[in-house]
C-alpha atoms as a PDB file:
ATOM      1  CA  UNK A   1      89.999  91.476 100.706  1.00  0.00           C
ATOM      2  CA  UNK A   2      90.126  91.316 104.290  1.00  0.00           C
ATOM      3  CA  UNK A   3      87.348  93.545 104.981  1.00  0.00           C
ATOM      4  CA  UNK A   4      85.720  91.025 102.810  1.00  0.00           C
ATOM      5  CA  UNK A   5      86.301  88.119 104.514  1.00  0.00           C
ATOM      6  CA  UNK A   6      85.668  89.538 108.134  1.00  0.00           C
ATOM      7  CA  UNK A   7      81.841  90.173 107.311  1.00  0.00           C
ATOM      8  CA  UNK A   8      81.502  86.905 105.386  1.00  0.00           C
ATOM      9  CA  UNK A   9      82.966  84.786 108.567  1.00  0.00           C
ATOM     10  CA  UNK A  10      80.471  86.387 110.451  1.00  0.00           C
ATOM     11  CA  UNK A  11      77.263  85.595 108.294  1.00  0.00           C
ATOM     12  CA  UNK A  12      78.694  81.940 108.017  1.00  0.00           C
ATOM     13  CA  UNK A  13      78.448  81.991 111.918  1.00  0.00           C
ATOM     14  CA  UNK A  14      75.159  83.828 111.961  1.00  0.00           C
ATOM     15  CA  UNK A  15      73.711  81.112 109.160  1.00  0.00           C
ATOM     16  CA  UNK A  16      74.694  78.904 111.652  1.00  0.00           C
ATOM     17  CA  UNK A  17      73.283  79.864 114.727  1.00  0.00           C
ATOM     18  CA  UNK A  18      69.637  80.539 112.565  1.00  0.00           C
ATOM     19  CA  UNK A  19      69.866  76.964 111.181  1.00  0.00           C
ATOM     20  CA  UNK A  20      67.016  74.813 110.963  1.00  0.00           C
ATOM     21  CA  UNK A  21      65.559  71.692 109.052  1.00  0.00           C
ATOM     22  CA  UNK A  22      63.357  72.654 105.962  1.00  0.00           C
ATOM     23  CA  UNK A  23      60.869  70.858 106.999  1.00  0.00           C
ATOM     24  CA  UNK A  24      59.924  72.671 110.190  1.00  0.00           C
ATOM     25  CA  UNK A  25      61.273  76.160 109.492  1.00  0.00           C
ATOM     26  CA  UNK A  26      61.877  76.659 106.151  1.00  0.00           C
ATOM     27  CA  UNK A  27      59.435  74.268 104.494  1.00  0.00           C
ATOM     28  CA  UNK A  28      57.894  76.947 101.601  1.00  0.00           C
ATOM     29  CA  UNK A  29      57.809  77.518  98.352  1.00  0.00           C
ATOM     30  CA  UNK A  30      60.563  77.663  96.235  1.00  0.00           C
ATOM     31  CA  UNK A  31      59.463  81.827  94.821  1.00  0.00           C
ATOM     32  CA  UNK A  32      59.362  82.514  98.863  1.00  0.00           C
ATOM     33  CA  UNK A  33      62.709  81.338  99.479  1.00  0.00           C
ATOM     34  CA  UNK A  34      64.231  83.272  96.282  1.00  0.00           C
ATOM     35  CA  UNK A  35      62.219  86.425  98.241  1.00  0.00           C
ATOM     36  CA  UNK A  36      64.027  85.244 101.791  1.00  0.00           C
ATOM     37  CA  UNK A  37      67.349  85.102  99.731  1.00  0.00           C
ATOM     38  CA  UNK A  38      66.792  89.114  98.303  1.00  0.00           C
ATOM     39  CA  UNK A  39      65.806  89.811 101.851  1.00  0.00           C
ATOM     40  CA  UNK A  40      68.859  88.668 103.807  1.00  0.00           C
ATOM     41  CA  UNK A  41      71.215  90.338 101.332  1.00  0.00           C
ATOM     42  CA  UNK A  42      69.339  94.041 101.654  1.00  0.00           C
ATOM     43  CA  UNK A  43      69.693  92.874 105.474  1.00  0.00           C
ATOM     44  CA  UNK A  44      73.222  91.774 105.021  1.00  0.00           C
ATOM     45  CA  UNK A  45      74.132  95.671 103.191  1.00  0.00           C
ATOM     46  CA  UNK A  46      72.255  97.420 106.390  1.00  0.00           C
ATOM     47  CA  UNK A  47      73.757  95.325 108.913  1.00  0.00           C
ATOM     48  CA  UNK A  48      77.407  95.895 107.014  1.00  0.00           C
ATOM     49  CA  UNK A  49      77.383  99.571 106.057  1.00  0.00           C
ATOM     50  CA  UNK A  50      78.272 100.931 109.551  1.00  0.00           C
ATOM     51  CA  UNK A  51      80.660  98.029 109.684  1.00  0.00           C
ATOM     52  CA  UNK A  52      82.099  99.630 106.732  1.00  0.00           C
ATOM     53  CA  UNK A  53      82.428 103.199 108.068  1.00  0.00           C
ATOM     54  CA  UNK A  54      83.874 101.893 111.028  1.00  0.00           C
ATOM     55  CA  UNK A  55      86.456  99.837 109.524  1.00  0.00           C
ATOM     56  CA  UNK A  56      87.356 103.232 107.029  1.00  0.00           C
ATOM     57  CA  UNK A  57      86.324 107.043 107.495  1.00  0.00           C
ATOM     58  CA  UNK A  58      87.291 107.713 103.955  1.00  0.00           C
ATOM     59  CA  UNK A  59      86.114 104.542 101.653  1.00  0.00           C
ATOM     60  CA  UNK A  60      83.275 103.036 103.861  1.00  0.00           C
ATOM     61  CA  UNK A  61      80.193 104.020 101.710  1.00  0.00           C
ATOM     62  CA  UNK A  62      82.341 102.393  99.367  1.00  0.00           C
ATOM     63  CA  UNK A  63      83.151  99.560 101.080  1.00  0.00           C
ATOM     64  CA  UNK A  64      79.684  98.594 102.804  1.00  0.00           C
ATOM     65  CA  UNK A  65      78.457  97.323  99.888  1.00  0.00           C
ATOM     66  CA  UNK A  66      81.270  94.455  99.491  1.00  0.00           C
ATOM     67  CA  UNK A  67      80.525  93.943 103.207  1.00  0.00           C
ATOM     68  CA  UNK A  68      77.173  93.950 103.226  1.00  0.00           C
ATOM     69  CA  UNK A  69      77.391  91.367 100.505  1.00  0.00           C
ATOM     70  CA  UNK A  70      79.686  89.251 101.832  1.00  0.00           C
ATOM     71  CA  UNK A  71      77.390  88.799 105.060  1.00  0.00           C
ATOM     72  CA  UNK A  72      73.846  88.311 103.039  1.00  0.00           C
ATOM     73  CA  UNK A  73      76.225  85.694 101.328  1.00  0.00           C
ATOM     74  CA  UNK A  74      77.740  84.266 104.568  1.00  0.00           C
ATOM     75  CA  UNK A  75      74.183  83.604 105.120  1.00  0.00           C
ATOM     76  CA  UNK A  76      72.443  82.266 103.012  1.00  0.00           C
ATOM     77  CA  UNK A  77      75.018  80.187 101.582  1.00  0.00           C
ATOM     78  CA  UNK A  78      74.979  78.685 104.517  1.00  0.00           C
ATOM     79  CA  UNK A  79      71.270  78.454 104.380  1.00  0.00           C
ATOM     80  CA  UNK A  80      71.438  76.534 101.553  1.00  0.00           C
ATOM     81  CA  UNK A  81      73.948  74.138 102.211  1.00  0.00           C
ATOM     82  CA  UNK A  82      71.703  73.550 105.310  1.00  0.00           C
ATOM     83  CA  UNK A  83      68.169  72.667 102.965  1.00  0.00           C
ATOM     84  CA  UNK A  84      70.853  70.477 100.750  1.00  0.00           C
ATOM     85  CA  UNK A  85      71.377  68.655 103.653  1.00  0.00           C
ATOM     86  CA  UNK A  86      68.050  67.558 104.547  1.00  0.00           C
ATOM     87  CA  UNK A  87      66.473  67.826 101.056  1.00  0.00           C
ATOM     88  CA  UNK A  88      67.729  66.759  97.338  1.00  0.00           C
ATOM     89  CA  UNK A  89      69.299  69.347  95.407  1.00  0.00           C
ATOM     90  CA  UNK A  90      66.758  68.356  92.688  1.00  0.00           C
ATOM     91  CA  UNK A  91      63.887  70.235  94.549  1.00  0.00           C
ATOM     92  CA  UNK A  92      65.335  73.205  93.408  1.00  0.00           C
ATOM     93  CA  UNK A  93      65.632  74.482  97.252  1.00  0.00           C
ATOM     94  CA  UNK A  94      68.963  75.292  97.519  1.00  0.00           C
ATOM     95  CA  UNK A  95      69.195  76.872  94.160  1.00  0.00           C
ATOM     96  CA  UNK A  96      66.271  78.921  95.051  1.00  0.00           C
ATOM     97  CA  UNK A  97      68.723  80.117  97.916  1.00  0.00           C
ATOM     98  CA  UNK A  98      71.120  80.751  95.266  1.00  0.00           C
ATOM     99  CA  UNK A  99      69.546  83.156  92.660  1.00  0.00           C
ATOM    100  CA  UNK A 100      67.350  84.824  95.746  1.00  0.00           C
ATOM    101  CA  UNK A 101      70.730  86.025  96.748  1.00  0.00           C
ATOM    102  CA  UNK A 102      72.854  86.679  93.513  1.00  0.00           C
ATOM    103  CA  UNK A 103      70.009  88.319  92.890  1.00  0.00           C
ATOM    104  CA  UNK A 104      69.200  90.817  96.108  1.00  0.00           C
ATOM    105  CA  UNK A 105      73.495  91.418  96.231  1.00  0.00           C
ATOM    106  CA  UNK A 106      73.304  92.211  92.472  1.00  0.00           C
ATOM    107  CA  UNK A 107      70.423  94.677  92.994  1.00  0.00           C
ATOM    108  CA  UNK A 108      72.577  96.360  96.082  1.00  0.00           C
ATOM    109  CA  UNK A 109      75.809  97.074  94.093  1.00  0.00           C
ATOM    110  CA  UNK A 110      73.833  98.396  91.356  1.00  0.00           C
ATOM    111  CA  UNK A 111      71.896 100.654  93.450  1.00  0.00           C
ATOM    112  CA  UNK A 112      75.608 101.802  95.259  1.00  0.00           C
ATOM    113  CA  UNK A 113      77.189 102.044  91.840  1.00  0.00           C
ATOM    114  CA  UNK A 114      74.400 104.893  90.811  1.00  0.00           C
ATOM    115  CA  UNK A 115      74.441 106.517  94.306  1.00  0.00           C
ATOM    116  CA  UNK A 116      78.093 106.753  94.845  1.00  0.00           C
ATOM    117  CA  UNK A 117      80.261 108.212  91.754  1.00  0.00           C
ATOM    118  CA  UNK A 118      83.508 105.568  91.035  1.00  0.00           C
ATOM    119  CA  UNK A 119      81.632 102.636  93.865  1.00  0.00           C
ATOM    120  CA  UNK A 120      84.047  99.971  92.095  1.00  0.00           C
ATOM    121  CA  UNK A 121      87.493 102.320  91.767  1.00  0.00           C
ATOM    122  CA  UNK A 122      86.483 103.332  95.831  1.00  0.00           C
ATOM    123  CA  UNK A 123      85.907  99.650  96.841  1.00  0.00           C
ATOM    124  CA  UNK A 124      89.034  98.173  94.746  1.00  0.00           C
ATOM    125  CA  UNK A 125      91.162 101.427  96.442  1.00  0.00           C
ATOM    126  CA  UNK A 126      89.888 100.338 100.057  1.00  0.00           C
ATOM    127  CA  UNK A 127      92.588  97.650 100.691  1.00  0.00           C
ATOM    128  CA  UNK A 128      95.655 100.297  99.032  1.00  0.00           C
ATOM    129  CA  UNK A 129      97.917 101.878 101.367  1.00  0.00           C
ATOM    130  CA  UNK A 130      97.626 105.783 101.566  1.00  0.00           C
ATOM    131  CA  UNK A 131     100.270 106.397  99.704  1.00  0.00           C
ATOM    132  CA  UNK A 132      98.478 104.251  96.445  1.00  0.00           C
ATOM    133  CA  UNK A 133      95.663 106.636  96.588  1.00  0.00           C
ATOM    134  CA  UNK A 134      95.885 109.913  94.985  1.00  0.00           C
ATOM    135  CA  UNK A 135      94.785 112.381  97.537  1.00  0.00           C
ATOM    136  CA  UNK A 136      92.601 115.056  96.346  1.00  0.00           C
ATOM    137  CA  UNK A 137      94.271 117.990  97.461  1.00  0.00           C
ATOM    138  CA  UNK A 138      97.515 117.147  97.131  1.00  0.00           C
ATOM    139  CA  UNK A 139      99.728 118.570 100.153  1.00  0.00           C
ATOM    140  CA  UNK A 140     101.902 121.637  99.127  1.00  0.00           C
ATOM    141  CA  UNK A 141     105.463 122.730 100.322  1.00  0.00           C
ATOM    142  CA  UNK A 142     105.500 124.837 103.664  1.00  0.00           C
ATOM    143  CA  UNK A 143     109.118 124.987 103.960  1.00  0.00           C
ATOM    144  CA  UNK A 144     111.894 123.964 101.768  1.00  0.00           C
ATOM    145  CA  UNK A 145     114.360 121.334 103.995  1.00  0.00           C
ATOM    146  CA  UNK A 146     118.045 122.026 104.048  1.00  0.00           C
ATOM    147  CA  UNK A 147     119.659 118.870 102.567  1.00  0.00           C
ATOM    148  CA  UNK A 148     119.794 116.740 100.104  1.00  0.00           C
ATOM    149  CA  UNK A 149     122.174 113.915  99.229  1.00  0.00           C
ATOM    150  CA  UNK A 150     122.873 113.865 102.720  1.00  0.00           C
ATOM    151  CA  UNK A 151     124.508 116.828 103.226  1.00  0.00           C
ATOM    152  CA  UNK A 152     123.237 119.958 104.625  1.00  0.00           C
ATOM    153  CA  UNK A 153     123.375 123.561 103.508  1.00  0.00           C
ATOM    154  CA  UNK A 154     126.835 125.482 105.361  1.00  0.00           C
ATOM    155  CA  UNK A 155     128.422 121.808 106.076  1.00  0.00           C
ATOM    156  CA  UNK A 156     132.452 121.756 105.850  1.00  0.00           C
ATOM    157  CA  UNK A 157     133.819 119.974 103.232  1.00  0.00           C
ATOM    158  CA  UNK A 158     135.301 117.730 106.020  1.00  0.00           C
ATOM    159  CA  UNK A 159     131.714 116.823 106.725  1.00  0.00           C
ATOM    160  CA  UNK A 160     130.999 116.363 102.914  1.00  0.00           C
ATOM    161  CA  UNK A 161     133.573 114.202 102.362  1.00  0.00           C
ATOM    162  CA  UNK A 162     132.650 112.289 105.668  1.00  0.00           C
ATOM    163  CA  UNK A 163     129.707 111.609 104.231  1.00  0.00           C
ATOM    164  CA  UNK A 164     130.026 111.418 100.892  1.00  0.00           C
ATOM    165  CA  UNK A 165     133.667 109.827 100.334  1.00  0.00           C
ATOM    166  CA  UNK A 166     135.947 111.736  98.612  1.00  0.00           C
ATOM    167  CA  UNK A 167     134.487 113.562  95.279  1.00  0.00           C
ATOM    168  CA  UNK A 168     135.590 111.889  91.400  1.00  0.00           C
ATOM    169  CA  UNK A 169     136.423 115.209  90.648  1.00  0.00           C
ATOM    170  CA  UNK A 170     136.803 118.687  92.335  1.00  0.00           C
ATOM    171  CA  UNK A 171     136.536 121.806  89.999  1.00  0.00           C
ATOM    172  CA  UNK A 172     136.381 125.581  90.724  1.00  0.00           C
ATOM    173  CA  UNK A 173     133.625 127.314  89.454  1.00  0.00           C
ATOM    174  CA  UNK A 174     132.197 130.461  89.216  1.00  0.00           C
ATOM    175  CA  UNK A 175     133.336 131.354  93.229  1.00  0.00           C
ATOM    176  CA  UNK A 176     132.481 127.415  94.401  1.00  0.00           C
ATOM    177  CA  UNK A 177     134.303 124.247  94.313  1.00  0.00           C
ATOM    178  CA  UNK A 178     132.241 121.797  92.824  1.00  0.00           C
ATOM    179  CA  UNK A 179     132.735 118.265  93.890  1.00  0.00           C
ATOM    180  CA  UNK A 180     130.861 115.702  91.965  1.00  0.00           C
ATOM    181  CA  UNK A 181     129.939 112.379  92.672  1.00  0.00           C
ATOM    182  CA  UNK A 182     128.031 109.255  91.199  1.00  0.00           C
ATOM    183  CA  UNK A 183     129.755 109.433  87.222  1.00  0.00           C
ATOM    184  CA  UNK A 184     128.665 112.797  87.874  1.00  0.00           C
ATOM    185  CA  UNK A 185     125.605 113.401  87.974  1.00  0.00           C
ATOM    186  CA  UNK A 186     125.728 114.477  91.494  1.00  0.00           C
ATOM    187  CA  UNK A 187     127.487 117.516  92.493  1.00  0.00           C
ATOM    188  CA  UNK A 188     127.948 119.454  96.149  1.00  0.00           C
ATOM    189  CA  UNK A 189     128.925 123.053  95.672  1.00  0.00           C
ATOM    190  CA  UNK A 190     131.089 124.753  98.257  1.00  0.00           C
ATOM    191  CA  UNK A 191     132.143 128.071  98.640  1.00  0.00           C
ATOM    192  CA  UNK A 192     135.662 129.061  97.757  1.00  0.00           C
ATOM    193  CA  UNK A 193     136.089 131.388 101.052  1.00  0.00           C
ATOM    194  CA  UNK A 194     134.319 129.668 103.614  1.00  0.00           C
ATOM    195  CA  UNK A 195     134.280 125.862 102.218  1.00  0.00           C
ATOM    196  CA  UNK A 196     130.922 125.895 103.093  1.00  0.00           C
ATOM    197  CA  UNK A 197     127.841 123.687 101.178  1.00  0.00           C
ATOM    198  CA  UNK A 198     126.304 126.768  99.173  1.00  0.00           C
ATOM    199  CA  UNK A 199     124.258 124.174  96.922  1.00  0.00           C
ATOM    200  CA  UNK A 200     123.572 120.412  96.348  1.00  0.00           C
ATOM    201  CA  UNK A 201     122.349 118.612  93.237  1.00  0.00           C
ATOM    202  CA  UNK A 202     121.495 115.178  91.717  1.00  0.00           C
ATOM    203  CA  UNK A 203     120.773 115.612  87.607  1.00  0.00           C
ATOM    204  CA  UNK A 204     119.283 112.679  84.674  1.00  0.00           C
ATOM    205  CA  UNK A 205     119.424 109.463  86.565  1.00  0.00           C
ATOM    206  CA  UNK A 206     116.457 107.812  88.629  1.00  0.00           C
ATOM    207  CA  UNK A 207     118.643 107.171  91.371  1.00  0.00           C
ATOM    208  CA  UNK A 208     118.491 110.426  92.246  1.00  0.00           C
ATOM    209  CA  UNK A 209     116.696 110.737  95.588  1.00  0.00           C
ATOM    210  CA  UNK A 210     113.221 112.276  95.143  1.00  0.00           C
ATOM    211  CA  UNK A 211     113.068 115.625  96.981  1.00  0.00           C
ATOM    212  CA  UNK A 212     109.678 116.761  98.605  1.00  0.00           C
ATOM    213  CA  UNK A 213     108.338 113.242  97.289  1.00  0.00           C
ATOM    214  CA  UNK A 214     109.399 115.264  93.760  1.00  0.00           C
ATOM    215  CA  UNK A 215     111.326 113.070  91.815  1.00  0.00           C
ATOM    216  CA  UNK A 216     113.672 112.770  88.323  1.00  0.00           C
ATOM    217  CA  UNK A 217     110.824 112.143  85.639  1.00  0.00           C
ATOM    218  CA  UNK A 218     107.861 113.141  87.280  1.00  0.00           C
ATOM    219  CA  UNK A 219     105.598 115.880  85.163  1.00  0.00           C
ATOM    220  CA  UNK A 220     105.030 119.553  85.372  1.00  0.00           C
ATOM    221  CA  UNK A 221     101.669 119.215  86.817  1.00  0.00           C
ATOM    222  CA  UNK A 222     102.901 117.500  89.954  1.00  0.00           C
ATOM    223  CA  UNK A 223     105.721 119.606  90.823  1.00  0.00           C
ATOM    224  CA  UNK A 224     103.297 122.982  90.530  1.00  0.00           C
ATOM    225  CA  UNK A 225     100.733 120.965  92.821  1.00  0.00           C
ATOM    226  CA  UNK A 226     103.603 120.102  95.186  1.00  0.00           C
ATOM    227  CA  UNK A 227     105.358 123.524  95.148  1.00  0.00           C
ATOM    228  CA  UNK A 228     102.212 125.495  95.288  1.00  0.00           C
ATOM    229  CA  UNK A 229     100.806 128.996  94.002  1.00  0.00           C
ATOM    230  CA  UNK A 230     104.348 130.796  95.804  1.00  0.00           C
ATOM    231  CA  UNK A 231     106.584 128.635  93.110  1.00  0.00           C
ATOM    232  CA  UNK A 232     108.158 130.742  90.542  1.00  0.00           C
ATOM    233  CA  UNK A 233     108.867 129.504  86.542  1.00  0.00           C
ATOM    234  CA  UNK A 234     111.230 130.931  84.114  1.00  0.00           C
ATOM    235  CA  UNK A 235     112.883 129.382  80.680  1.00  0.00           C
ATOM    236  CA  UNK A 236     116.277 128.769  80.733  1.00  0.00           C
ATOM    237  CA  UNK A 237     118.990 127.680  77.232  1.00  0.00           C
ATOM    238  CA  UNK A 238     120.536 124.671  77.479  1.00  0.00           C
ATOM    239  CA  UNK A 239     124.466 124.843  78.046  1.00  0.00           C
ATOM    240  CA  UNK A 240     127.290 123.446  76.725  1.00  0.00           C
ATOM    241  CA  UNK A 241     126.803 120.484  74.383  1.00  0.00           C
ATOM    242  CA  UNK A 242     123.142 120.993  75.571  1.00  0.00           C
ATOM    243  CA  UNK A 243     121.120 123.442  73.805  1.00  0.00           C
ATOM    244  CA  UNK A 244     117.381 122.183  74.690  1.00  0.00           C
ATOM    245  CA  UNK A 245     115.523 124.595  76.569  1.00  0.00           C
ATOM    246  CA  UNK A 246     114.711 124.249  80.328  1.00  0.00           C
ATOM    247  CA  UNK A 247     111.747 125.276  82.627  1.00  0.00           C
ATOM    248  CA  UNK A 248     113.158 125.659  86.151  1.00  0.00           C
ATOM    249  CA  UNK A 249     110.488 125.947  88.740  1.00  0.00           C
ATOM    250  CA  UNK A 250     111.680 127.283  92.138  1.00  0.00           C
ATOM    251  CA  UNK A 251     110.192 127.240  95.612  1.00  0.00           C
ATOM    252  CA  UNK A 252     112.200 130.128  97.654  1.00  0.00           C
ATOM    253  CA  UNK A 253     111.718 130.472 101.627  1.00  0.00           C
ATOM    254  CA  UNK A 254     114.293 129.959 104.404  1.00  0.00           C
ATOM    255  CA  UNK A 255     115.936 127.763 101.330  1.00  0.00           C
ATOM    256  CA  UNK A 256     115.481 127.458  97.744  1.00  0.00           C
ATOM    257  CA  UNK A 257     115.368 124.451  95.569  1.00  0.00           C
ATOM    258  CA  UNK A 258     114.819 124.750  91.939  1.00  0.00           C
ATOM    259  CA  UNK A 259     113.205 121.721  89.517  1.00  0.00           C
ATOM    260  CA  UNK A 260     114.801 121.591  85.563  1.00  0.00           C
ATOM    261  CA  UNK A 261     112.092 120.254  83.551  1.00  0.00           C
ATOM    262  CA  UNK A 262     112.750 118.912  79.528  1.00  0.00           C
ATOM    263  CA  UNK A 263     109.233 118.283  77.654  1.00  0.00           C
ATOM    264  CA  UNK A 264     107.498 118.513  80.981  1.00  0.00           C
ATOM    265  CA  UNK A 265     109.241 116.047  83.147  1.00  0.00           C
ATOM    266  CA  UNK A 266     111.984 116.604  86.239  1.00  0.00           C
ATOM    267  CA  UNK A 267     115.618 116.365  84.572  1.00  0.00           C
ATOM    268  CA  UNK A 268     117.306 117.689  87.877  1.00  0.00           C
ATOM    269  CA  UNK A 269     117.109 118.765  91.597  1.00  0.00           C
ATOM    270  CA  UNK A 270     119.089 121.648  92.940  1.00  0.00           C
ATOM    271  CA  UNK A 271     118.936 122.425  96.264  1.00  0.00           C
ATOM    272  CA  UNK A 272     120.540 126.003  97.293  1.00  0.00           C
ATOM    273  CA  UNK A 273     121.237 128.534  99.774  1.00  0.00           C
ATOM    274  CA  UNK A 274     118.821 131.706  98.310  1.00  0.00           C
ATOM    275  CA  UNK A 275     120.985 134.084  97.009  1.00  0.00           C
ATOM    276  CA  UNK A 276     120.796 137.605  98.793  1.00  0.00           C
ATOM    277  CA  UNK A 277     118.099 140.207  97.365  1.00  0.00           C
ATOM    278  CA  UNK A 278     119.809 143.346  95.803  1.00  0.00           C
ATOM    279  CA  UNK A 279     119.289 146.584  97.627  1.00  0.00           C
END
């Protein structure tokens, strides 16, 4: 909307400055006025289409047209108000204004709306933020951060605990001590020996941080485009009272975090130290 408005303060200044009485400048017909109207928007979309790539790299073809529209408008809006002024509205001169350019801006977007594929989705898209529009190669993992939750991979549990609070429960498993948090559904692993973070977790809810923007209940096809060709999938059985089956999709480097998908959408985040590679 801004980028609107910019161009179309400037033709009101413009119409203006080229003001003049219909009876010395502008005294013609009313068909030569409708062709000055088509004229000054085609002038207004030349005159704005470098405004437009200046104001955006990435949507400005898109864009130029509203501009360009906005200033033929600016114009010979103005130009009309102008002829109003001097003249009745009953000679038809300021309505010859009007359809000369409705008529030249309506010509202009349709041209731009053959030329350039999705003109309107490009010129409603040119006010979004970045993050609003979907980039067309996504961005894909190059390494795999070492916390989550706030905690960090090999922290004490003096540090979890810091900065976590103390855990609602604290149960050995399988070589760890699990403490879980949040009517758990978050969980921070720590090795028996060393009371060190091995792994950190966050399962079901959305208030679950996202992880590499990844987050609980987003769809199969966004994690693979996030995690890239070196991601790795395998099935997995539901446990316990659980028996659905799982896709986990891992990303593996310095660290490893692993996405648990149900019917194609993010169920859980695990975040791990990679386990070592048998000789």
């Amino acid at each position: 909307m801004l980028t609107f408005l910019i161009p179309l303060l400037l033709g009101t200044i413009l119409g203006f400055l080229i003001r003049g009485k219909p009876s010395d400048t502008f005294a013609i017909t009313t068909g030569k006025r409708v062709a000055w109207g088509v004229g000054i928007a085609f002038g207004g979309v030349a005159i704005g289409t470098p405004i437009g790539l200046s104001i955006s790299s990435t949507t400005g073809p898109q864009i130029a047209g509203l501009i360009g529209a906005g200033l033929g408008l600016g114009v010979f809006n103005i130009l009309s108000i102008e002829n109003a002024t001097y003249k009745k509205w009953s000679d038809k001169n300021a309505l010859a204004w009007l359809v000369g350019g409705v008529v030249g801006v309506g010509v202009v977007w349709f041209v731009l709306s053959k030329q350039i594929p999705d003109f309107s989705e490009g010129a409603d898209n040119a006010s979004a933020s970045p993050a609003e529009v979907p980039p067309d190669q996504p961005a894909q993992v190059a390494d795999v951060p070492n916390s989550y939750l706030g905690v960090t991979l090999g922290d004490s549990e003096q540090q979890v605990r810091y900065a976590l609070g103390e855990p609602a429960k604290r149960t050995p498993s399988d070589g760890t001590l699990l403490f879980t948090y949040g009517d758990e559904h978050s969980g921070v692993w720590l090795s028996s020996t060393t009371k060190r973070v091995q792994q950190v977790g966050c399962q079901f809810v959305e208030t679950c941080p996202p992880f590499l923007g990844l987050k609980i209940g987003d769809d199969e096809t966004k994690v693979k485009m996030v995690l890239g060709a070196r991601a790795t999938e395998r099935f997995q059985e539901g446990s316990g009272n659980d028996s659905s089956l799982m896709k986990v999709i891992t990303l593996s480097n310095a660290n490893e975090v692993s996405f648990y998908l149900e019917r194609k959408k993010v169920i859980a985040i695990m975040l791990r130290v990679p386990k070592e590679p048998r000789s």
